[in-house]
PDB file of N, CA and C in Angstrom:
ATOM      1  N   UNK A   1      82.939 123.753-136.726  1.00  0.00           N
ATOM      2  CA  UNK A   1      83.561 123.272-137.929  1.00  0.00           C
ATOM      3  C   UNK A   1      83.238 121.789-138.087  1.00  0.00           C
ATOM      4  N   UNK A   2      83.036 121.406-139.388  1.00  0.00           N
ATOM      5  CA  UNK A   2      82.765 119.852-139.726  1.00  0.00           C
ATOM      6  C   UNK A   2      83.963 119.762-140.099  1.00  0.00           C
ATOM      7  N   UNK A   3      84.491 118.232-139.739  1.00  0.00           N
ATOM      8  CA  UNK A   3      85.530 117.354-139.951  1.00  0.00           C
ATOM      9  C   UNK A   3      85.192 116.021-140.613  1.00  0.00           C
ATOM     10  N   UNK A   4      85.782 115.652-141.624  1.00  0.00           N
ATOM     11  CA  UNK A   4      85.250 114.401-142.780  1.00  0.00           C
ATOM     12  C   UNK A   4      86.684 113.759-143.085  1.00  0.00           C
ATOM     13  N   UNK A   5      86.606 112.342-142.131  1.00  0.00           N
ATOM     14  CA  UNK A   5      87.614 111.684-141.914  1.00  0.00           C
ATOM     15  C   UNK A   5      87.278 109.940-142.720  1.00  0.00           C
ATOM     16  N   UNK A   6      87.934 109.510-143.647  1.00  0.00           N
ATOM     17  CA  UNK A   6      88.362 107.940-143.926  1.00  0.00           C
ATOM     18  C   UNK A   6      88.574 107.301-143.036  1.00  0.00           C
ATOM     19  N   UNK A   7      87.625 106.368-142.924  1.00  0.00           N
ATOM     20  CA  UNK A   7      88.130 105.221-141.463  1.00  0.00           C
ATOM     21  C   UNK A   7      88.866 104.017-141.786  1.00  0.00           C
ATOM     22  N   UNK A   8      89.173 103.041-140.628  1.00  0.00           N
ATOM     23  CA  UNK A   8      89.201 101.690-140.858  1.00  0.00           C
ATOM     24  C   UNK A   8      88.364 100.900-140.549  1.00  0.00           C
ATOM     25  N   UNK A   9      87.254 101.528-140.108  1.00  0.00           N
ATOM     26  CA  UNK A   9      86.117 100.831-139.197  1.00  0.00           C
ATOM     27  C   UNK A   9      84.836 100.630-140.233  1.00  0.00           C
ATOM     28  N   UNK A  10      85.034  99.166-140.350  1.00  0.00           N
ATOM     29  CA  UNK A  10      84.473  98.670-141.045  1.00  0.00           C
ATOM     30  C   UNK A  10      83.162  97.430-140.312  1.00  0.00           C
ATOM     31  N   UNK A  11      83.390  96.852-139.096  1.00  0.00           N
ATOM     32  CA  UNK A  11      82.520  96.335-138.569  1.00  0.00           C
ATOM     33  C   UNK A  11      81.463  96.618-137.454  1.00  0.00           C
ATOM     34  N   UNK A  12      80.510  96.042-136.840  1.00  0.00           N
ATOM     35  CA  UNK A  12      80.131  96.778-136.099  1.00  0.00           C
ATOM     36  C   UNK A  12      81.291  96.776-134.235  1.00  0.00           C
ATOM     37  N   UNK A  13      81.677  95.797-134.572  1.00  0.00           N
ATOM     38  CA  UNK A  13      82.787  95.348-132.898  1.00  0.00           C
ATOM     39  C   UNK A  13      83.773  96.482-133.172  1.00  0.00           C
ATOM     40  N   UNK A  14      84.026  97.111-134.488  1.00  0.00           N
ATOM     41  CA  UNK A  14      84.843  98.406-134.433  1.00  0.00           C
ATOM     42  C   UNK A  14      84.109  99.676-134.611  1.00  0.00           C
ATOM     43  N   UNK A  15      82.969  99.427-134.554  1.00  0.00           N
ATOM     44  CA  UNK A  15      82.042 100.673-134.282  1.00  0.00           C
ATOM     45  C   UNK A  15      82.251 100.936-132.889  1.00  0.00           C
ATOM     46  N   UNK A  16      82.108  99.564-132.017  1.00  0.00           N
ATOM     47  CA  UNK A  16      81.365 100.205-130.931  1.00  0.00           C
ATOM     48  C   UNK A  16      83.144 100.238-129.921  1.00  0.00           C
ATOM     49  N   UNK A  17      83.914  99.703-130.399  1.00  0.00           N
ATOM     50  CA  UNK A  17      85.212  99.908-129.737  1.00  0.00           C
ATOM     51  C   UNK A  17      85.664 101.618-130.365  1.00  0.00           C
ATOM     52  N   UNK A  18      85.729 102.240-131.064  1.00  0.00           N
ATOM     53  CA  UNK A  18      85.326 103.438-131.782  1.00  0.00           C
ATOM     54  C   UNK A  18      84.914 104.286-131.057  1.00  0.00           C
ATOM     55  N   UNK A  19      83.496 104.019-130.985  1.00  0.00           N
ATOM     56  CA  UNK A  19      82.505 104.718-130.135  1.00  0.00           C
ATOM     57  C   UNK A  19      83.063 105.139-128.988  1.00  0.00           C
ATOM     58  N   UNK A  20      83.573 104.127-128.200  1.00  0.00           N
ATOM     59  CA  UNK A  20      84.144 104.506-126.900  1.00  0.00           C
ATOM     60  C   UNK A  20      85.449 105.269-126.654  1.00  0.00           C
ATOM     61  N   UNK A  21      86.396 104.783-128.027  1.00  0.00           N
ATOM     62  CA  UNK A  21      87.427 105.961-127.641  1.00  0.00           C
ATOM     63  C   UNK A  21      86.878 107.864-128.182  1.00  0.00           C
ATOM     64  N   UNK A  22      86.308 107.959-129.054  1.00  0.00           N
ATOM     65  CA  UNK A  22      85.558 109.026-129.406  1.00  0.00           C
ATOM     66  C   UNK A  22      85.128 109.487-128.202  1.00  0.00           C
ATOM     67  N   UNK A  23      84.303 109.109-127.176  1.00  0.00           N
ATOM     68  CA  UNK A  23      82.952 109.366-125.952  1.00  0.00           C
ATOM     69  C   UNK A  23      84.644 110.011-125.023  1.00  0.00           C
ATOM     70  N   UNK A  24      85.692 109.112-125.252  1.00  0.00           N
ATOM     71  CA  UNK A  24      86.524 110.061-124.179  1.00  0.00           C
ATOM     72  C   UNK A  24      87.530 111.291-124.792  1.00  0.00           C
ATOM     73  N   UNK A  25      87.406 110.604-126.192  1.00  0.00           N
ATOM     74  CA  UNK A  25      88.338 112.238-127.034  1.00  0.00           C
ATOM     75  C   UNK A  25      87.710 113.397-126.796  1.00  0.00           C
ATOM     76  N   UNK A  26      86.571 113.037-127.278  1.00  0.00           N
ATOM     77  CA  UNK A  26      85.650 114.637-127.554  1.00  0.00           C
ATOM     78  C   UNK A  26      84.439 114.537-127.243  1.00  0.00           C
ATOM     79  N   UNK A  27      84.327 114.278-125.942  1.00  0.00           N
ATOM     80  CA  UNK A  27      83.205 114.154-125.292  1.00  0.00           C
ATOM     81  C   UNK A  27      82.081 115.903-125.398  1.00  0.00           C
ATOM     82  N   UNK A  28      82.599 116.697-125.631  1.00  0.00           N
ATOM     83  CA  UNK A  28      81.956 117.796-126.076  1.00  0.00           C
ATOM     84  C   UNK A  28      81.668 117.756-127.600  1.00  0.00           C
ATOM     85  N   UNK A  29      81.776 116.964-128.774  1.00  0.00           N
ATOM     86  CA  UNK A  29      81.816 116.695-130.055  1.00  0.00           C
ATOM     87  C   UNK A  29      80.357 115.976-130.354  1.00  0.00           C
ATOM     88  N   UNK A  30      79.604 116.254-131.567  1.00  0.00           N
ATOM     89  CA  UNK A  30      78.976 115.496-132.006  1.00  0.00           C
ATOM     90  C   UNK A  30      79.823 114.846-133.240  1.00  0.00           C
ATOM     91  N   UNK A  31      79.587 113.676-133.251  1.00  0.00           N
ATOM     92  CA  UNK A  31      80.263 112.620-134.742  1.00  0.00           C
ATOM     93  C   UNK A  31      79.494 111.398-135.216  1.00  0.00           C
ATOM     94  N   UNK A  32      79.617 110.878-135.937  1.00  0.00           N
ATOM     95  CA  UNK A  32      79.159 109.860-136.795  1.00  0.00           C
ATOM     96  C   UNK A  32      79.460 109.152-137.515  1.00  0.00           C
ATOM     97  N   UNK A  33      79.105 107.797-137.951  1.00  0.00           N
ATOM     98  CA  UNK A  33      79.850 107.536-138.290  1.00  0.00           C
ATOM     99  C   UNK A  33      78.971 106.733-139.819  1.00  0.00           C
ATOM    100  N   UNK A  34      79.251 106.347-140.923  1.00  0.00           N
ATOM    101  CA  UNK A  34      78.543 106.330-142.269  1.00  0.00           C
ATOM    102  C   UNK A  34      79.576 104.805-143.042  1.00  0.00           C
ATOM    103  N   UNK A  35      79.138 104.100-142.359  1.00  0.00           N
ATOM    104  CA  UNK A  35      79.589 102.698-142.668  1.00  0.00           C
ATOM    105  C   UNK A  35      79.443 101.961-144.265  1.00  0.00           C
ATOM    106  N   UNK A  36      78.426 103.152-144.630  1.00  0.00           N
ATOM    107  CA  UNK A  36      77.984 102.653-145.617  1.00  0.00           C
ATOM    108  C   UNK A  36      78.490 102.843-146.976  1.00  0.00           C
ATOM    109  N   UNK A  37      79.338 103.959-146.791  1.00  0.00           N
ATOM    110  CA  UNK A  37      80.393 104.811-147.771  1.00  0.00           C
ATOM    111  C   UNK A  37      81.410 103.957-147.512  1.00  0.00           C
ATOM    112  N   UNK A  38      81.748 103.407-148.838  1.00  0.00           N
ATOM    113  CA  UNK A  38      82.801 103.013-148.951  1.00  0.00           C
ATOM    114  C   UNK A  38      84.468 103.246-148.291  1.00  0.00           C
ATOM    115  N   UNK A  39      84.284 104.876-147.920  1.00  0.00           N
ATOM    116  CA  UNK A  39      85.334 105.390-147.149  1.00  0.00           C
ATOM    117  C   UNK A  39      85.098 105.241-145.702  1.00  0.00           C
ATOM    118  N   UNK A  40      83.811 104.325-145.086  1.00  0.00           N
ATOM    119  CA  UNK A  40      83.529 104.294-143.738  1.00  0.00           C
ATOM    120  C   UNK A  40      83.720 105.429-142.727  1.00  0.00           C
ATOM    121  N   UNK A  41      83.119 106.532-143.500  1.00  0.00           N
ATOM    122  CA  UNK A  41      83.149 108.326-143.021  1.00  0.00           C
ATOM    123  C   UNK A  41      82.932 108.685-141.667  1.00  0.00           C
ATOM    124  N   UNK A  42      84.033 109.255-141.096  1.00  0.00           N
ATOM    125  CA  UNK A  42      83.685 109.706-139.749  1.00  0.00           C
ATOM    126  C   UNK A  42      83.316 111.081-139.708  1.00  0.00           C
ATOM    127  N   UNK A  43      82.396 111.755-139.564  1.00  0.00           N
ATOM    128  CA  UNK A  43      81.898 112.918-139.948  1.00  0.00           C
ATOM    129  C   UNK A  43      81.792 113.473-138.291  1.00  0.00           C
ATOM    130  N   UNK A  44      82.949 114.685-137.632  1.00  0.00           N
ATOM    131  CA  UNK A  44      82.432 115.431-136.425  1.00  0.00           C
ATOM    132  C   UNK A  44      82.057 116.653-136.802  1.00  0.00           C
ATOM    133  N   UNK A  45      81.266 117.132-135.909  1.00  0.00           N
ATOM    134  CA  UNK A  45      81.341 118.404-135.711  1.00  0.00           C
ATOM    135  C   UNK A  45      81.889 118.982-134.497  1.00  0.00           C
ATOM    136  N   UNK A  46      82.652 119.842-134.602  1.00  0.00           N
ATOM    137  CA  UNK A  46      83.510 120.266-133.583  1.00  0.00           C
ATOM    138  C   UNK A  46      83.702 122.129-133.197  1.00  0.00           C
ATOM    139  N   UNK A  47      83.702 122.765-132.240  1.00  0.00           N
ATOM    140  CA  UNK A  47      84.227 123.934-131.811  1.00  0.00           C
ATOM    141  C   UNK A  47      85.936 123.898-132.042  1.00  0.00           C
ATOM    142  N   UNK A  48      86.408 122.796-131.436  1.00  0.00           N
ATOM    143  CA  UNK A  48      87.999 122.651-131.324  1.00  0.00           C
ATOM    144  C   UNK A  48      88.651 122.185-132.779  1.00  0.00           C
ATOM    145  N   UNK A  49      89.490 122.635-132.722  1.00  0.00           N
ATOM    146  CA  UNK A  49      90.303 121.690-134.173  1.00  0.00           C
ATOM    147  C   UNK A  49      90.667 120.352-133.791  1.00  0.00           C
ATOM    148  N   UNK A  50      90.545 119.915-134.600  1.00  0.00           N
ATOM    149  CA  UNK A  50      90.622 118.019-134.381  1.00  0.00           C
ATOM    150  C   UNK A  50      91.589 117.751-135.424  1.00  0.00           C
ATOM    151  N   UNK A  51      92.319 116.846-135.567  1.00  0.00           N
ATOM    152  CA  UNK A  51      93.321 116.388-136.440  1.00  0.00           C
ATOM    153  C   UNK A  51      93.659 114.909-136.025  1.00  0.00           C
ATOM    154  N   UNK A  52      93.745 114.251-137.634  1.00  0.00           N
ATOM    155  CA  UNK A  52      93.994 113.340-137.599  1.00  0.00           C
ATOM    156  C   UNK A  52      94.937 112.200-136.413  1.00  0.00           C
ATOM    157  N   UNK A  53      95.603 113.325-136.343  1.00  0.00           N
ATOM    158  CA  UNK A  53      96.764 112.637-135.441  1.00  0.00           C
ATOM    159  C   UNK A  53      96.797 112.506-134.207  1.00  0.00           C
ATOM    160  N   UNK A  54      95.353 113.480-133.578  1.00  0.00           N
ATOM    161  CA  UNK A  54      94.531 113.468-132.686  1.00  0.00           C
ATOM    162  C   UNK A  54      93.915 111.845-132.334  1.00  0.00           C
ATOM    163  N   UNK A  55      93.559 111.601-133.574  1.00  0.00           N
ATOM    164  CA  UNK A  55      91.935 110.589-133.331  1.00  0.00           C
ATOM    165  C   UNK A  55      93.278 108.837-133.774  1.00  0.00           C
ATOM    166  N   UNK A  56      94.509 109.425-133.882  1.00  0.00           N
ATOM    167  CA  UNK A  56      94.970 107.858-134.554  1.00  0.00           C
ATOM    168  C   UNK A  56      94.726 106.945-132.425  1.00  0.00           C
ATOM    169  N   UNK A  57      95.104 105.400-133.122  1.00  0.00           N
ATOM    170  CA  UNK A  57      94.482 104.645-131.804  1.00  0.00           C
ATOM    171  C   UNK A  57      94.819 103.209-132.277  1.00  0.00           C
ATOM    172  N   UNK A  58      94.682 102.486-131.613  1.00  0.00           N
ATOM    173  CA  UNK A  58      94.746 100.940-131.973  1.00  0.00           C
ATOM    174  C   UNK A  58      93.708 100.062-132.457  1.00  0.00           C
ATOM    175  N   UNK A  59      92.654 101.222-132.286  1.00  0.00           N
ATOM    176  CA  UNK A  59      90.938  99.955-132.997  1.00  0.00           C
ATOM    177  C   UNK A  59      91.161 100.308-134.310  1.00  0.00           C
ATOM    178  N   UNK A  60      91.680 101.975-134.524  1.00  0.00           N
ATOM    179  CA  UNK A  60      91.117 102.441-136.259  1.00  0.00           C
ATOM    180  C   UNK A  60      92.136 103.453-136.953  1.00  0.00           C
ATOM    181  N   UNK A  61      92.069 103.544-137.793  1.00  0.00           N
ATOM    182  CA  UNK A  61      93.122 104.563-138.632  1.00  0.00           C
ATOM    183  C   UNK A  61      92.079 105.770-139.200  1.00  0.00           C
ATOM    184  N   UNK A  62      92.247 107.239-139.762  1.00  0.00           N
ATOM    185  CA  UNK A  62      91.699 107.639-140.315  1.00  0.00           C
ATOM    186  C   UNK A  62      92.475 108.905-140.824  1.00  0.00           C
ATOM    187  N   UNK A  63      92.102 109.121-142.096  1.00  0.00           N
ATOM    188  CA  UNK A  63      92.674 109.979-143.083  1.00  0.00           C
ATOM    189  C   UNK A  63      91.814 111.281-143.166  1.00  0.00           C
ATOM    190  N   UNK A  64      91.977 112.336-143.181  1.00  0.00           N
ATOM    191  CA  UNK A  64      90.676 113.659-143.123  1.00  0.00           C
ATOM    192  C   UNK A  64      90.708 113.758-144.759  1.00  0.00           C
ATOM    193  N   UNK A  65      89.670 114.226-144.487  1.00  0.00           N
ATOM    194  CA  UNK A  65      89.796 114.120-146.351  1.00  0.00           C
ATOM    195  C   UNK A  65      88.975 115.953-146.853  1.00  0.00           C
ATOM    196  N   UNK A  66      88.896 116.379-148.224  1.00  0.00           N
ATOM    197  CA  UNK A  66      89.132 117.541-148.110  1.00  0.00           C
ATOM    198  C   UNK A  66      87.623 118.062-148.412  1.00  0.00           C
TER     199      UNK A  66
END
């Protein structure tokens, strides 16, 4: 299943602080991330269900969107 999440991660020092909590969430996950969209899109693909409330954290916020 693809998951298409609104970020707060807007720089690259919150990319790569990001990056690292992601590498221990869902280390079985491919994701990405699209800085360039105005919604700073976190796009996974996942086997597991993932939810927002999953991925909340102190570097970033993110909203799933539909």
């Amino acid at each position: 299943m693809i998951y298409v999440f609104k970020t707060t991660v807007d720089s690259k020092s919150k990319l790569e602080s990001a990056s690292k909590i992601l590498h221990e969430l869902l280390p079985d996950c491919q994701w990405n991330f699209d800085l360039e969209d105005c919604d700073n899109i976190l796009r996974i693909e996942s086997d597991i269900e993932i939810s927002e409330i999953m991925l909340q954290n102190d570097i970033f916020n993110c909203i799933e969107l539909e």
